[in-house]
N, C-alpha and C. Protein backbone atom coordinates (compact mmCIF):
# COMPACT_ATOMS: atom_id res chain seq x y z
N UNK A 1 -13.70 -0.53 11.34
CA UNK A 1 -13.73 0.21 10.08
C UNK A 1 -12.80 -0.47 9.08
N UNK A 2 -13.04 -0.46 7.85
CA UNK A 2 -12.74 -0.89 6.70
C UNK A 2 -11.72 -0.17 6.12
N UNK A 3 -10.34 -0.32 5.81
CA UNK A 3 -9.90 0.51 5.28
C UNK A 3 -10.07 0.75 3.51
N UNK A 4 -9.62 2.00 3.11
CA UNK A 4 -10.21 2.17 1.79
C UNK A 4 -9.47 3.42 1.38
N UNK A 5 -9.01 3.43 0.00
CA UNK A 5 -8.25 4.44 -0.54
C UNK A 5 -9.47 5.99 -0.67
N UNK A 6 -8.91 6.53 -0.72
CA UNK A 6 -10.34 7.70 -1.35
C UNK A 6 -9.46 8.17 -2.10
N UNK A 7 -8.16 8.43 -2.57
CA UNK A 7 -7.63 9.23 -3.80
C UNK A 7 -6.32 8.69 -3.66
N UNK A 8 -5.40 9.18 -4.97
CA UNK A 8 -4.38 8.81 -5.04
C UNK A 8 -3.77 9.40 -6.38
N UNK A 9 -2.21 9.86 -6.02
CA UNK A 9 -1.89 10.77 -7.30
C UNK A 9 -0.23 10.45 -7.08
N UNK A 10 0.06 10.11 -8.45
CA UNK A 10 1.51 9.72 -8.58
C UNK A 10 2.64 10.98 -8.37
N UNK A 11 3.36 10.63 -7.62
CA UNK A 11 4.53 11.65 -7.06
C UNK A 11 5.60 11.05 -8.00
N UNK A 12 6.41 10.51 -8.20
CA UNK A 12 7.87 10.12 -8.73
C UNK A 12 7.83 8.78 -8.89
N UNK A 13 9.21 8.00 -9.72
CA UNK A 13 9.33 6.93 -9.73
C UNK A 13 8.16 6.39 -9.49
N UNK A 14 8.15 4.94 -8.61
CA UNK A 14 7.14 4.31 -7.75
C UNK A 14 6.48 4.47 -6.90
N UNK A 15 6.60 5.81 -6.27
CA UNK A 15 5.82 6.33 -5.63
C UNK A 15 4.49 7.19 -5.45
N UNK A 16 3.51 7.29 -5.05
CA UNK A 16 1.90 7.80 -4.99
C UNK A 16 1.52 7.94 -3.59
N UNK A 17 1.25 9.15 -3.96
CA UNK A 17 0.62 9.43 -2.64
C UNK A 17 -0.68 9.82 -2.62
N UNK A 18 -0.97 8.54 -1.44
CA UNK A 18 -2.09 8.02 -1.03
C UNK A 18 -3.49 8.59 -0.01
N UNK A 19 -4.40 9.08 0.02
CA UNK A 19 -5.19 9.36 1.28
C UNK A 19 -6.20 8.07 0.95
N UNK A 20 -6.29 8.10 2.57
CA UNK A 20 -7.02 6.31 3.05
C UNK A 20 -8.62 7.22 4.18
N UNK A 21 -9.02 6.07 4.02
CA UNK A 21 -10.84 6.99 4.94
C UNK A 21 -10.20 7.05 6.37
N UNK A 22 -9.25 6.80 6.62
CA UNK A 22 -9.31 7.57 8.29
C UNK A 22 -8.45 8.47 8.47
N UNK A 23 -8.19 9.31 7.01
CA UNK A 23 -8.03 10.99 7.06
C UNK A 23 -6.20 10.88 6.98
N UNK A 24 -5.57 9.61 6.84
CA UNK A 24 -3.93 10.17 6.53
C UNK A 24 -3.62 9.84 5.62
N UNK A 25 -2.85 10.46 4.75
CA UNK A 25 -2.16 11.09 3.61
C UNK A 25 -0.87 10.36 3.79
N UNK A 26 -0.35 9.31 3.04
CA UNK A 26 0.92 8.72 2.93
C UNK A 26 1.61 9.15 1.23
N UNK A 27 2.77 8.55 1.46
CA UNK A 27 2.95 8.18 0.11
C UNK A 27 4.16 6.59 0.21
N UNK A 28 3.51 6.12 -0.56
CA UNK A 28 3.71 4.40 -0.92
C UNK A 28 4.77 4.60 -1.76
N UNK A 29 5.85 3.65 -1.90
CA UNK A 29 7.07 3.52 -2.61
C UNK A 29 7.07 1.61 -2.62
N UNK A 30 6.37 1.50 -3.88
CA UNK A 30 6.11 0.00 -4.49
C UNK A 30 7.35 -0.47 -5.42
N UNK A 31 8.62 0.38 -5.49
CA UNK A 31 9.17 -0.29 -6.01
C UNK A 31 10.04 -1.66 -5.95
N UNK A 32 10.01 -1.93 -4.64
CA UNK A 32 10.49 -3.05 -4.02
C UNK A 32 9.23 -3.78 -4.37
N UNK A 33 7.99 -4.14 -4.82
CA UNK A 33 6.64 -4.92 -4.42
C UNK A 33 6.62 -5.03 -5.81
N UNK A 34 6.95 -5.05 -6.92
CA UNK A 34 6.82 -4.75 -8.41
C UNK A 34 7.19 -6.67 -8.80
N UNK A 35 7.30 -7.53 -8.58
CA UNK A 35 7.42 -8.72 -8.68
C UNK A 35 6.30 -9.72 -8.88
N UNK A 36 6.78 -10.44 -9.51
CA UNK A 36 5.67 -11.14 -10.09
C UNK A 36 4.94 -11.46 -11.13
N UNK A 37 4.26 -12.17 -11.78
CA UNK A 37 3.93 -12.19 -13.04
C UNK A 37 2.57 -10.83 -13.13
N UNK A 38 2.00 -10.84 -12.60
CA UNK A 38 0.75 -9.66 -12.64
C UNK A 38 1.68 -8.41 -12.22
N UNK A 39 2.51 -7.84 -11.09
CA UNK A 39 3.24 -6.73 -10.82
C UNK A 39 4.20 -6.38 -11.65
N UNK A 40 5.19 -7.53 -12.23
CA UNK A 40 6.47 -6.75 -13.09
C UNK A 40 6.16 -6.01 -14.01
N UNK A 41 4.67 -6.79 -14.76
CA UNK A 41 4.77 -5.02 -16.32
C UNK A 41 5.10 -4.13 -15.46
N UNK A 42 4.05 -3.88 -14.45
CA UNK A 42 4.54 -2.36 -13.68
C UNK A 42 5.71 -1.80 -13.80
N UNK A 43 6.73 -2.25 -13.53
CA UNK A 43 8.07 -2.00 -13.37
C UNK A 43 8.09 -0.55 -14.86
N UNK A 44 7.64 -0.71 -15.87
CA UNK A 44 7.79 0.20 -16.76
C UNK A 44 6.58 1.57 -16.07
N UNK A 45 7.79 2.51 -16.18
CA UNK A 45 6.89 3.51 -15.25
C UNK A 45 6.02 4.02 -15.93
N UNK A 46 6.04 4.37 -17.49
CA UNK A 46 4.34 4.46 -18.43
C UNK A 46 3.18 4.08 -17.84
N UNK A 47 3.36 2.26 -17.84
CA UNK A 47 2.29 1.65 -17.43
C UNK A 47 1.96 1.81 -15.68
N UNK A 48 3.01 1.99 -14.93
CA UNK A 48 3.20 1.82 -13.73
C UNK A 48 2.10 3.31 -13.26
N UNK A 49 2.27 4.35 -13.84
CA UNK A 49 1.80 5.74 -13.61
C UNK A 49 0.10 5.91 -13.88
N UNK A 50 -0.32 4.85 -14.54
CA UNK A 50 -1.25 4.91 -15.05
C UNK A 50 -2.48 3.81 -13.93
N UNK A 51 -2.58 4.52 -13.31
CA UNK A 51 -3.48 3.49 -11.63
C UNK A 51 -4.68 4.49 -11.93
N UNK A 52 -5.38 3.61 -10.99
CA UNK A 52 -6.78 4.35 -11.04
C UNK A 52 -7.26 4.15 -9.58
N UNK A 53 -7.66 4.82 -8.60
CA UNK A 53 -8.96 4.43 -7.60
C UNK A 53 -9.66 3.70 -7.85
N UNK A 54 -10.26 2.65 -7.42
CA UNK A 54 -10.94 1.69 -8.02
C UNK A 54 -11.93 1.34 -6.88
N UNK A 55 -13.10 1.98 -6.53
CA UNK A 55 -14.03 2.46 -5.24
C UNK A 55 -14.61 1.54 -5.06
N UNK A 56 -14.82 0.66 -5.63
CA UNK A 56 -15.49 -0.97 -5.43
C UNK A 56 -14.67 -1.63 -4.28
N UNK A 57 -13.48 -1.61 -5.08
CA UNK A 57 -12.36 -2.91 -4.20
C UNK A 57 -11.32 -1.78 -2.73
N UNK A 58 -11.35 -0.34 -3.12
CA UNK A 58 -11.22 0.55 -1.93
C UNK A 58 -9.39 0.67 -2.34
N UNK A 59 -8.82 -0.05 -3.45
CA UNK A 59 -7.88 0.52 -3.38
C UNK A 59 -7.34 1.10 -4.79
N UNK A 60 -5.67 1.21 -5.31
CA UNK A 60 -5.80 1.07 -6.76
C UNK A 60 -5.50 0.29 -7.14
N UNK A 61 -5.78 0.45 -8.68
CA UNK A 61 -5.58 -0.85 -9.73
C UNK A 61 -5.09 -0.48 -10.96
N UNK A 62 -4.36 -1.14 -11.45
CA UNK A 62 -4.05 -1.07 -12.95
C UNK A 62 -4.64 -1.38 -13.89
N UNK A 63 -4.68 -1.32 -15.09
CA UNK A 63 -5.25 -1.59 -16.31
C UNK A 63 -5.17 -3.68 -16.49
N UNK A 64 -3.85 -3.71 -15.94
CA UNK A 64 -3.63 -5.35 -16.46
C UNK A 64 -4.24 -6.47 -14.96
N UNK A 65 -4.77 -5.36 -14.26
CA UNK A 65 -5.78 -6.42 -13.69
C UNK A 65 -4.88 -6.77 -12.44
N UNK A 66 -3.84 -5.92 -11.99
CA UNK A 66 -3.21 -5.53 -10.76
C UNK A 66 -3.56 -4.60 -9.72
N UNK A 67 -3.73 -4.68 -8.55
CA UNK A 67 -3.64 -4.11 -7.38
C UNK A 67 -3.15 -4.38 -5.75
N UNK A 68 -2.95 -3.77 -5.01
CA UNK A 68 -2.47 -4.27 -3.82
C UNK A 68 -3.45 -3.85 -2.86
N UNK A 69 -3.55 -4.99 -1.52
CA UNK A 69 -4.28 -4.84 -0.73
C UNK A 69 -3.95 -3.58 0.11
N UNK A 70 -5.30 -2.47 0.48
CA UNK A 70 -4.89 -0.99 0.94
C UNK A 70 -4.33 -1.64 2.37
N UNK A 71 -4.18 -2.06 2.90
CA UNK A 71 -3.70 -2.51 4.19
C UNK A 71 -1.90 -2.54 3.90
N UNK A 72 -1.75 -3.28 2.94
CA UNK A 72 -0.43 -3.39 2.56
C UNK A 72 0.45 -1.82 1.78
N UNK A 73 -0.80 -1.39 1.70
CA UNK A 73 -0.05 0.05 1.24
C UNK A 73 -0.33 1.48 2.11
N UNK A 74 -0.92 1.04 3.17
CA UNK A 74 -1.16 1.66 3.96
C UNK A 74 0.17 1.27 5.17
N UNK A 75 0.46 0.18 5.22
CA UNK A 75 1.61 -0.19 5.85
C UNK A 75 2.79 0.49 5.00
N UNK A 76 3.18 0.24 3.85
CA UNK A 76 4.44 0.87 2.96
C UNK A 76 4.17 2.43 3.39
N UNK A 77 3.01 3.21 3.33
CA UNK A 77 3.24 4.32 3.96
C UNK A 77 3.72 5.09 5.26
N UNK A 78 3.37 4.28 6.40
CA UNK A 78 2.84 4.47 7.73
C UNK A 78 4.01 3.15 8.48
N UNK A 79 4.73 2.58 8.15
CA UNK A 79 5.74 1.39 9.08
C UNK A 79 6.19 2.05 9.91
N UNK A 80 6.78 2.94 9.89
CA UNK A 80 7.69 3.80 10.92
C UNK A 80 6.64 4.54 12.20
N UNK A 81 5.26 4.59 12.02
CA UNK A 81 4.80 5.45 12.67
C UNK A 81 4.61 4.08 14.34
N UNK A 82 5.08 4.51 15.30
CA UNK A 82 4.87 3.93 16.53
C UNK A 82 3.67 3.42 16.98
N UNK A 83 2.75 4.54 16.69
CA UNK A 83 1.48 4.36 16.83
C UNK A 83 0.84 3.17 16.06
N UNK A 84 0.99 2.94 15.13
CA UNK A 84 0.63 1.89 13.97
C UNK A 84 1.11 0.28 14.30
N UNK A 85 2.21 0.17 15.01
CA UNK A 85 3.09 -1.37 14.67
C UNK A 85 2.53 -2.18 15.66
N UNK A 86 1.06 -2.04 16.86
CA UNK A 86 0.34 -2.87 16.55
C UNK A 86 -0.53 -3.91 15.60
N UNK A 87 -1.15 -2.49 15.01
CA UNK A 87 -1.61 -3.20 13.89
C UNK A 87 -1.34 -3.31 12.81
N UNK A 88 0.20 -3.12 12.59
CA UNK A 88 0.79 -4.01 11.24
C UNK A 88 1.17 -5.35 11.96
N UNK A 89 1.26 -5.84 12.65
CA UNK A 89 1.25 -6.92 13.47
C UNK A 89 0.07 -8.07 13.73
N UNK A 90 -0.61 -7.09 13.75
CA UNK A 90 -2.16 -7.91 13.58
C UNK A 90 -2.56 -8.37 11.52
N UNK A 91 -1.70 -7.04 11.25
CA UNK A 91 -2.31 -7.75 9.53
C UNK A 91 -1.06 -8.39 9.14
N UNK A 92 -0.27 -8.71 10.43
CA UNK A 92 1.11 -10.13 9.29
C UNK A 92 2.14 -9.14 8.61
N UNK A 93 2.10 -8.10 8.85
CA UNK A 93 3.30 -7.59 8.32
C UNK A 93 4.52 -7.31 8.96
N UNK A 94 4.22 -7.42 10.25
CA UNK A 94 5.88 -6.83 11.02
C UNK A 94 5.11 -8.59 12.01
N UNK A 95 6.82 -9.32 12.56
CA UNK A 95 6.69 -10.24 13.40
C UNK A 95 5.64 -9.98 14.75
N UNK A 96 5.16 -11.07 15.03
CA UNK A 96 4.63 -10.27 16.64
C UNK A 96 5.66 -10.03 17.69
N UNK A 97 5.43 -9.20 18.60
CA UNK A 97 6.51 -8.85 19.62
C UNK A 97 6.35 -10.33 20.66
N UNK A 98 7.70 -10.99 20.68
CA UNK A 98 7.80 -12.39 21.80
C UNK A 98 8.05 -11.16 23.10
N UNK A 99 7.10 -12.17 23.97
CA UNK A 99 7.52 -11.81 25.60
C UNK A 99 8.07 -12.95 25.83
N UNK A 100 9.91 -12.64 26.67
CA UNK A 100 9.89 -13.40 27.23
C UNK A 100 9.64 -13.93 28.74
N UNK A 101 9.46 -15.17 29.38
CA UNK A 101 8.73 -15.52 30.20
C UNK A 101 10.42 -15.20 31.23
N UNK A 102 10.17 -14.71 32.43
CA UNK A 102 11.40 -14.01 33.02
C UNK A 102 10.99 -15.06 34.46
């Protein structure tokens, strides 16, 4: 399965909270991720507040032609959950776990 935003509604600062198609409800805190020549306008929370669902590409987007991959904001929501840090591992976001050879 594909992941994909289905809604999303701004809570505070940099943060939005997110529901994704396999039914959990996060909320994302992008203010650390705001870098870059396409991300920094963001940084002004006017423009920053102003996202849209964008059902084509499955996640949101901004007006200036910014968005982040839902995988990556599905991770900013969900890192801590145990259950998950396989597969933030598989999408490159947390190191893989070394075994060592004993």
């Amino acid at each position: 399965m594909f992941l994909h935003i289905i809604s999303a509604r701004y809570v505070d600062r940099y943060k939005i909270e997110i529901r994704f198609n396999d039914g959990r409800i996060g909320i994302t805190d992008l203010a650390n991720s705001l870098n870059g020549k396409v991300f920094q306008p963001l940084q002004d929370l006017v423009l920053f507040q102003q996202f849209e669902v964008d059902t084509e590409l499955g996640t949101i987007r901004w007006s200036n032609g910014a968005d982040f991959a839902p995988e990556y904001l599905y991770f900013l929501a969900f890192r801590d959950l145990s259950e998950l840090q396989e597969q933030f591992q598989k999408w490159g976001y947390l190191p893989a776990k070394v075994v060592a050879n004993v």
